[in-house]
Protein backbone atom coordinates (compact mmCIF):
# COMPACT_ATOMS: atom_id res chain seq x y z
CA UNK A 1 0.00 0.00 0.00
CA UNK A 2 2.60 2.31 0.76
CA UNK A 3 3.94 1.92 -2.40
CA UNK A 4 0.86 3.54 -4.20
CA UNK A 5 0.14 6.31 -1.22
CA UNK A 6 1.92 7.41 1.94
CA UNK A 7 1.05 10.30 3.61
CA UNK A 8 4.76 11.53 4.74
CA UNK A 9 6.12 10.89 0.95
CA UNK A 10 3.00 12.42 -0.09
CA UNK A 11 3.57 15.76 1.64
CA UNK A 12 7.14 15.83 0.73
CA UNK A 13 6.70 15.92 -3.15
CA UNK A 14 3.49 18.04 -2.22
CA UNK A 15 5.98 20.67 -0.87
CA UNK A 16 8.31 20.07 -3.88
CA UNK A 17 5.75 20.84 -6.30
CA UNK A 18 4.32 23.87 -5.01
CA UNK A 19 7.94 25.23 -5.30
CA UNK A 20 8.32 24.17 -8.69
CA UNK A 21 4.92 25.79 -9.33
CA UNK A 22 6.58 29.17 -7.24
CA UNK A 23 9.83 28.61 -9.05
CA UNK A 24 8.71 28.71 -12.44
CA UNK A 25 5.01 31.00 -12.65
CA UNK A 26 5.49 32.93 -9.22
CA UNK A 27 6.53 36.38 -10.76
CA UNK A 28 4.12 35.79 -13.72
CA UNK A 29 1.15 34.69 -11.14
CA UNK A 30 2.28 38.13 -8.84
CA UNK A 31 1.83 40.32 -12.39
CA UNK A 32 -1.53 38.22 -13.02
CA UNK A 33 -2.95 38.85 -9.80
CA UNK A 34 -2.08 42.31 -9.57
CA UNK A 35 -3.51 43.46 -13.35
CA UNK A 36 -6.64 45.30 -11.81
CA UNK A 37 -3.96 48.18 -10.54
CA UNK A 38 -2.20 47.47 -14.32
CA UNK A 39 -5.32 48.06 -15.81
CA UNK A 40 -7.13 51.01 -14.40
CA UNK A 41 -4.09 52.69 -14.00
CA UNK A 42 -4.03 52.45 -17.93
CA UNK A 43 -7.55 53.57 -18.13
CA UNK A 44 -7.04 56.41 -15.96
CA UNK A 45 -4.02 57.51 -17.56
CA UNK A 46 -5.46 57.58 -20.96
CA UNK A 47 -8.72 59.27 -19.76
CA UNK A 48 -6.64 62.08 -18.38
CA UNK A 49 -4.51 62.35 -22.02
CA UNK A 50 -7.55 62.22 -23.74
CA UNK A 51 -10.48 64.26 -21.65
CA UNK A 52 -8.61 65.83 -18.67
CA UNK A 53 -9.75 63.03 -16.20
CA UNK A 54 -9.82 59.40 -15.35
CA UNK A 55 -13.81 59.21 -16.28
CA UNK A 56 -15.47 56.05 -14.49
CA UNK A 57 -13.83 52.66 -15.03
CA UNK A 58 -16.69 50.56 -17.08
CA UNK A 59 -18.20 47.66 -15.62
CA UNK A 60 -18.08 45.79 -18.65
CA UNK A 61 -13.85 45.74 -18.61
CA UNK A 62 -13.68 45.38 -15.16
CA UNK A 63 -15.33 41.69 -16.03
CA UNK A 64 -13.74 41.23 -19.26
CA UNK A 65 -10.23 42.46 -17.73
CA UNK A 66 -11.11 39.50 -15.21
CA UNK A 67 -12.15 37.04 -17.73
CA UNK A 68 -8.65 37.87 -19.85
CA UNK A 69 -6.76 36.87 -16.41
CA UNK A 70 -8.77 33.70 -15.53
CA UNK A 71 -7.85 32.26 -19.31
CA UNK A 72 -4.46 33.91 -19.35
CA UNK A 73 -3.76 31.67 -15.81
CA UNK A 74 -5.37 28.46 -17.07
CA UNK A 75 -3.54 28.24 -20.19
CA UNK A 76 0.29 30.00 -19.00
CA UNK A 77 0.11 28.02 -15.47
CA UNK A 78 -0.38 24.60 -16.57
CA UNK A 79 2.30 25.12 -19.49
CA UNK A 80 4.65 26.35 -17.03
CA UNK A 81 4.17 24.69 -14.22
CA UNK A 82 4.32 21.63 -15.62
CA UNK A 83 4.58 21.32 -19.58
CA UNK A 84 8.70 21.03 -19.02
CA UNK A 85 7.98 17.39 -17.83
CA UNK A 86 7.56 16.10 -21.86
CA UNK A 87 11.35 17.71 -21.83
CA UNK A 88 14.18 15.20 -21.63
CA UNK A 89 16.26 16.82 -19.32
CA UNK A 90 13.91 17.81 -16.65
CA UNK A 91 11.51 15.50 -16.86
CA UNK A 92 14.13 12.24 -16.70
CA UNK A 93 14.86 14.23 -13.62
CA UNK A 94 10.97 14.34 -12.38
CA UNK A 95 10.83 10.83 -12.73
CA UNK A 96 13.59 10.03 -10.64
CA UNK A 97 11.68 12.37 -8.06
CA UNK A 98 10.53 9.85 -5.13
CA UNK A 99 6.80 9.62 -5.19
CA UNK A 100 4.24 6.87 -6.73
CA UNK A 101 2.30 8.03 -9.83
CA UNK A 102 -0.83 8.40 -7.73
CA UNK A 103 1.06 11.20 -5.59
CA UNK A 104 2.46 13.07 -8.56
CA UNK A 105 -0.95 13.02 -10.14
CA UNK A 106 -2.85 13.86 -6.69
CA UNK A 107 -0.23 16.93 -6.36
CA UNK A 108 -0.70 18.16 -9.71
CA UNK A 109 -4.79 18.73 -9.43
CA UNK A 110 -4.15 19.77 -5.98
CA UNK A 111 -2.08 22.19 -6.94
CA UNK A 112 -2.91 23.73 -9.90
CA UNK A 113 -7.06 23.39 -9.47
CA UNK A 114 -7.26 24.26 -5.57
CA UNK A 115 -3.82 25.85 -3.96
CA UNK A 116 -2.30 28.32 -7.04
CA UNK A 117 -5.70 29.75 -8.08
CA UNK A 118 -6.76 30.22 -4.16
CA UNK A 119 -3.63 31.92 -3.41
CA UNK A 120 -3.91 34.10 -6.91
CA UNK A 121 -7.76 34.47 -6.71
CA UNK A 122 -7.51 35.97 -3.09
CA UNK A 123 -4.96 38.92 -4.48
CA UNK A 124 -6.52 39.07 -7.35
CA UNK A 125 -10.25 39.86 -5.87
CA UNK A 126 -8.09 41.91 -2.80
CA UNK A 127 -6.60 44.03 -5.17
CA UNK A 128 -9.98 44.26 -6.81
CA UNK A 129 -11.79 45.43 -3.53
CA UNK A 130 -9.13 48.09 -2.47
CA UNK A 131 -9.46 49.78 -5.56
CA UNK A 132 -13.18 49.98 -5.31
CA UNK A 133 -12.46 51.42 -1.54
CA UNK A 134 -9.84 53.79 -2.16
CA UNK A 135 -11.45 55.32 -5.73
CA UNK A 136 -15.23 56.49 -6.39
CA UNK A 137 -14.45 55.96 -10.23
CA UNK A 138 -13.93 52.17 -9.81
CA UNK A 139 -17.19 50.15 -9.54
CA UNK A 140 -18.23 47.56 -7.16
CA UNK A 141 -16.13 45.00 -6.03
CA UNK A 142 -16.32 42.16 -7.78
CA UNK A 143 -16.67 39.69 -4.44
CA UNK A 144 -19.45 41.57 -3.27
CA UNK A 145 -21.53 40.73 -6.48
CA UNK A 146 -20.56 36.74 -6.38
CA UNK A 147 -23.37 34.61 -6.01
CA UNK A 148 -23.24 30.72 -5.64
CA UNK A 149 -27.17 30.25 -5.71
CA UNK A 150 -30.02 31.41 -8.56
CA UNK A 151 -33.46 31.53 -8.16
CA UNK A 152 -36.48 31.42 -10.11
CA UNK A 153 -39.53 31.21 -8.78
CA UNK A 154 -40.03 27.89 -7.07
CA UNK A 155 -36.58 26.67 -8.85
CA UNK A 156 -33.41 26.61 -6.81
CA UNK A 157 -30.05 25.94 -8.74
CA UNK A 158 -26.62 25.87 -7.26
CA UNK A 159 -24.00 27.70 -9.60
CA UNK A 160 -21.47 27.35 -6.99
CA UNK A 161 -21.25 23.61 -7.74
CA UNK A 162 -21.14 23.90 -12.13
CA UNK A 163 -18.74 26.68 -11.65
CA UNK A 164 -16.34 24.93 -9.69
CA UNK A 165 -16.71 21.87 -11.41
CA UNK A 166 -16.42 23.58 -14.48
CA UNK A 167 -12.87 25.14 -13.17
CA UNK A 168 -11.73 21.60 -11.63
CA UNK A 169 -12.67 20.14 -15.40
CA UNK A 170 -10.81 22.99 -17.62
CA UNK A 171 -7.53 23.06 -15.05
CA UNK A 172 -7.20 19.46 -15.44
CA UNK A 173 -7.57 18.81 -18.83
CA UNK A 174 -5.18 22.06 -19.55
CA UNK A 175 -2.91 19.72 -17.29
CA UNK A 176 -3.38 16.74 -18.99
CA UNK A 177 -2.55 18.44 -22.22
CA UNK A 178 0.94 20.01 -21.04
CA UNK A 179 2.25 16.80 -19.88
CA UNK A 180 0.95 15.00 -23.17
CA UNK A 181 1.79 17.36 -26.00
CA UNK A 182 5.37 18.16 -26.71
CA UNK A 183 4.27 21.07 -28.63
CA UNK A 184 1.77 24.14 -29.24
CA UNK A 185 0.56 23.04 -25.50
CA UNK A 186 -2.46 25.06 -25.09
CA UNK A 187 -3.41 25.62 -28.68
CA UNK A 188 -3.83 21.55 -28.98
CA UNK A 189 -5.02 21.23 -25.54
CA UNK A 190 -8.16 23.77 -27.12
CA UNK A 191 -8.87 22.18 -30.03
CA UNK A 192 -8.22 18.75 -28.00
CA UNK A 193 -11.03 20.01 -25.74
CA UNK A 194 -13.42 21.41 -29.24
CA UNK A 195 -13.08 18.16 -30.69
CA UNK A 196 -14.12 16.06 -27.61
CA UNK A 197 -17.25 18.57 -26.95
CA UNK A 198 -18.46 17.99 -30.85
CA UNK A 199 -18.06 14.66 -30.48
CA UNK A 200 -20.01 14.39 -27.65
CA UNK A 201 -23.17 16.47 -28.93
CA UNK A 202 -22.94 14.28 -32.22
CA UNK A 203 -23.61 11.31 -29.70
CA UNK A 204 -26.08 12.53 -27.95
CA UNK A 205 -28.53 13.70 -31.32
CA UNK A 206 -27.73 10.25 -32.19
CA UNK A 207 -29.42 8.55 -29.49
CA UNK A 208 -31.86 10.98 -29.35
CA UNK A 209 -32.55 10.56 -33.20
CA UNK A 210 -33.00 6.63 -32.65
CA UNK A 211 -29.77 6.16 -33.69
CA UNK A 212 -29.20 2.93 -31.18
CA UNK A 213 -32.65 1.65 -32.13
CA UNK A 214 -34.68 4.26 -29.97
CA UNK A 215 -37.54 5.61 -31.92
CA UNK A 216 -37.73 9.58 -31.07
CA UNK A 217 -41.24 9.52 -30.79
CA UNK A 218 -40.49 6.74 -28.25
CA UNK A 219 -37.87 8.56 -26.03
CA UNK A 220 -39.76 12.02 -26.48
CA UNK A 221 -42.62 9.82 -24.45
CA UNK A 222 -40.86 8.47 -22.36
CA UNK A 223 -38.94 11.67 -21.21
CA UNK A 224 -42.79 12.54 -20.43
CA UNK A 225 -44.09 9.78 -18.60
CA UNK A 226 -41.08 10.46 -16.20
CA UNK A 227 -41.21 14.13 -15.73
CA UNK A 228 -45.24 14.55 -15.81
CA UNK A 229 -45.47 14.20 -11.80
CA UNK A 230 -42.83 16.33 -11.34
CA UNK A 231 -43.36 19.55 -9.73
CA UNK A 232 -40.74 22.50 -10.03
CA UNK A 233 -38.43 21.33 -6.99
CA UNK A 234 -38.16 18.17 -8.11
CA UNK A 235 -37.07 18.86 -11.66
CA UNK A 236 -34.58 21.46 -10.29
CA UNK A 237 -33.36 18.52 -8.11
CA UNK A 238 -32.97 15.98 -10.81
CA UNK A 239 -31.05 18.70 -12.81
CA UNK A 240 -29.11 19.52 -9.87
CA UNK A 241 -28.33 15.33 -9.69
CA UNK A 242 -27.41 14.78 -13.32
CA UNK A 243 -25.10 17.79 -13.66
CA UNK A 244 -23.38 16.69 -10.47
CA UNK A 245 -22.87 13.05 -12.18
CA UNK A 246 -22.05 14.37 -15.22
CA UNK A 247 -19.39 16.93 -13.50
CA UNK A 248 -18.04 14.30 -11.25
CA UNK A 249 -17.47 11.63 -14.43
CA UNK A 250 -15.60 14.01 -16.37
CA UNK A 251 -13.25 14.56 -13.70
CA UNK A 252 -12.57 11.10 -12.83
CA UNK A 253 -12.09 10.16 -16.57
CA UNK A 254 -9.36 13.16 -16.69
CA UNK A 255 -8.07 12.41 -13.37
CA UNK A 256 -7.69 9.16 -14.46
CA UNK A 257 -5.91 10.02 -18.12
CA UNK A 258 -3.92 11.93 -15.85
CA UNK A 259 -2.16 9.17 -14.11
CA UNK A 260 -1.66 7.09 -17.07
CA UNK A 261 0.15 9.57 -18.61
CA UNK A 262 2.00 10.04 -15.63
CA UNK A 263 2.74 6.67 -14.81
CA UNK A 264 3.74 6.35 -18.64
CA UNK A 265 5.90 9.00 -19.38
CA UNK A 266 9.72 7.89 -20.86
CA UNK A 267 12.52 9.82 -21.89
């Protein structure tokens, strides 16, 4: 058992990575975290060249600025942090690194879906809130306008849950693509990710179409028998159910791709 997991090895190569991951994006992450001061500073500057005055900072690129920074980190991090390991030199090293697959490959989500964006997030949304203290031309911090639940009507859904299974899914497969491709990480990691997504929706209108033998008159009636006693809280709940499922079996696949590449990788 110890051979797959121990808990003192574990935290050892734990430590180790989040190093690496300091070592090689900590300056960039710093920069990254800090862009809302980069960015109305800009604004402000060029209002004053243009008009005389900083004019109010838009809404609009305060969330697009933040959107920018969220993709820049997915894509730059994972490359990296840990797209040197399909290099010879450092990744014959990394394998030599003691610490079973499952560790390395535990580390790695750890640390690039939970720890890096935490620590980054948290400056990033500080930085975000001080400028919205300290200047009336700055709008509304953006953490006092997050909301993890929607409502409608008698509805309840939990966005908290999609959104951060939706960040657990896209950091992971943007780490499964740095330690697979040698090359062009992100770029094929994208259309890697576009071509899995297409695939999947031409699956789905083929069973829905009767492709597997299902007639769609036949499914269309039975998707009605089984929602006809269902009142609005129990619909939301059965949503609620099947995107959990379907959240939680696309990270186990990648999880799992994750360690196979990790267990297989040569030099």
């Amino acid at each position: 058992m110890k051979d797959i997991f121990d808990f003192k090895r574990f935290g050892k190569y734990f430590v180790y990575d989040l190093n690496n991951a300091k070592n090689s994006y900590g300056i960039s992450g710093l920069i990254t975290a800090l862009s809302p001061i980069v960015m109305f500073t800009v604004f402000c500057v060029i209002g004053f060249l243009k008009q005389g005055h900083a004019g109010n900072y838009p809404d609009m690129l305060q969330v697009a600025a933040t959107m920018i920074v969220v993709i820049s980190m997915i894509t730059s991090f994972t490359a990296k942090a840990y797209g040197n390991l399909t290099e010879k030199r450092f990744g014959s090293d990394w394998i030599l690194v003691p610490a079973s697959g499952l560790e390395k490959t535990l580390s790695m989500i750890l640390t690039s879906c939970l720890v890096v964006p935490l620590i980054l997030g948290s400056i990033y949304l500080a930085t975000d809130w001080l400028l919205s203290v300290l200047f009336n031309n700055y709008p509304s911090s953006l953490i006092g306008s997050l909301s993890l639940k929607e409502t409608t009507d008698d509805i309840s859904f939990y966005g908290g849950n999609a959104v951060l299974a939706s960040w657990w899914q896209t950091m992971m497969a943007f780490v499964l693509g740095a330690i697979y491709f040698k090359k062009a990480k992100a770029g094929k990691t994208i259309l890697a990710i576009f071509g899995v997504t297409v695939l999947l929706a031409m699956a789905a209108g083929f069973i829905i179409n009767g492709g597997i033998g299902i007639e769609s008159a036949g499914f269309e009636a039975f998707l009605k028998r089984i929602t006809e006693n269902f009142d609005a809280e129990k619909a939301a709940r059965l949503i609620n159910v099947a995107m959990n499922t379907f959240n939680i079996v696309i990270i186990a696949i990648l999880g799992g791709l994750t360690y196979l590449r990790v267990k297989t990788i040569k030099h």
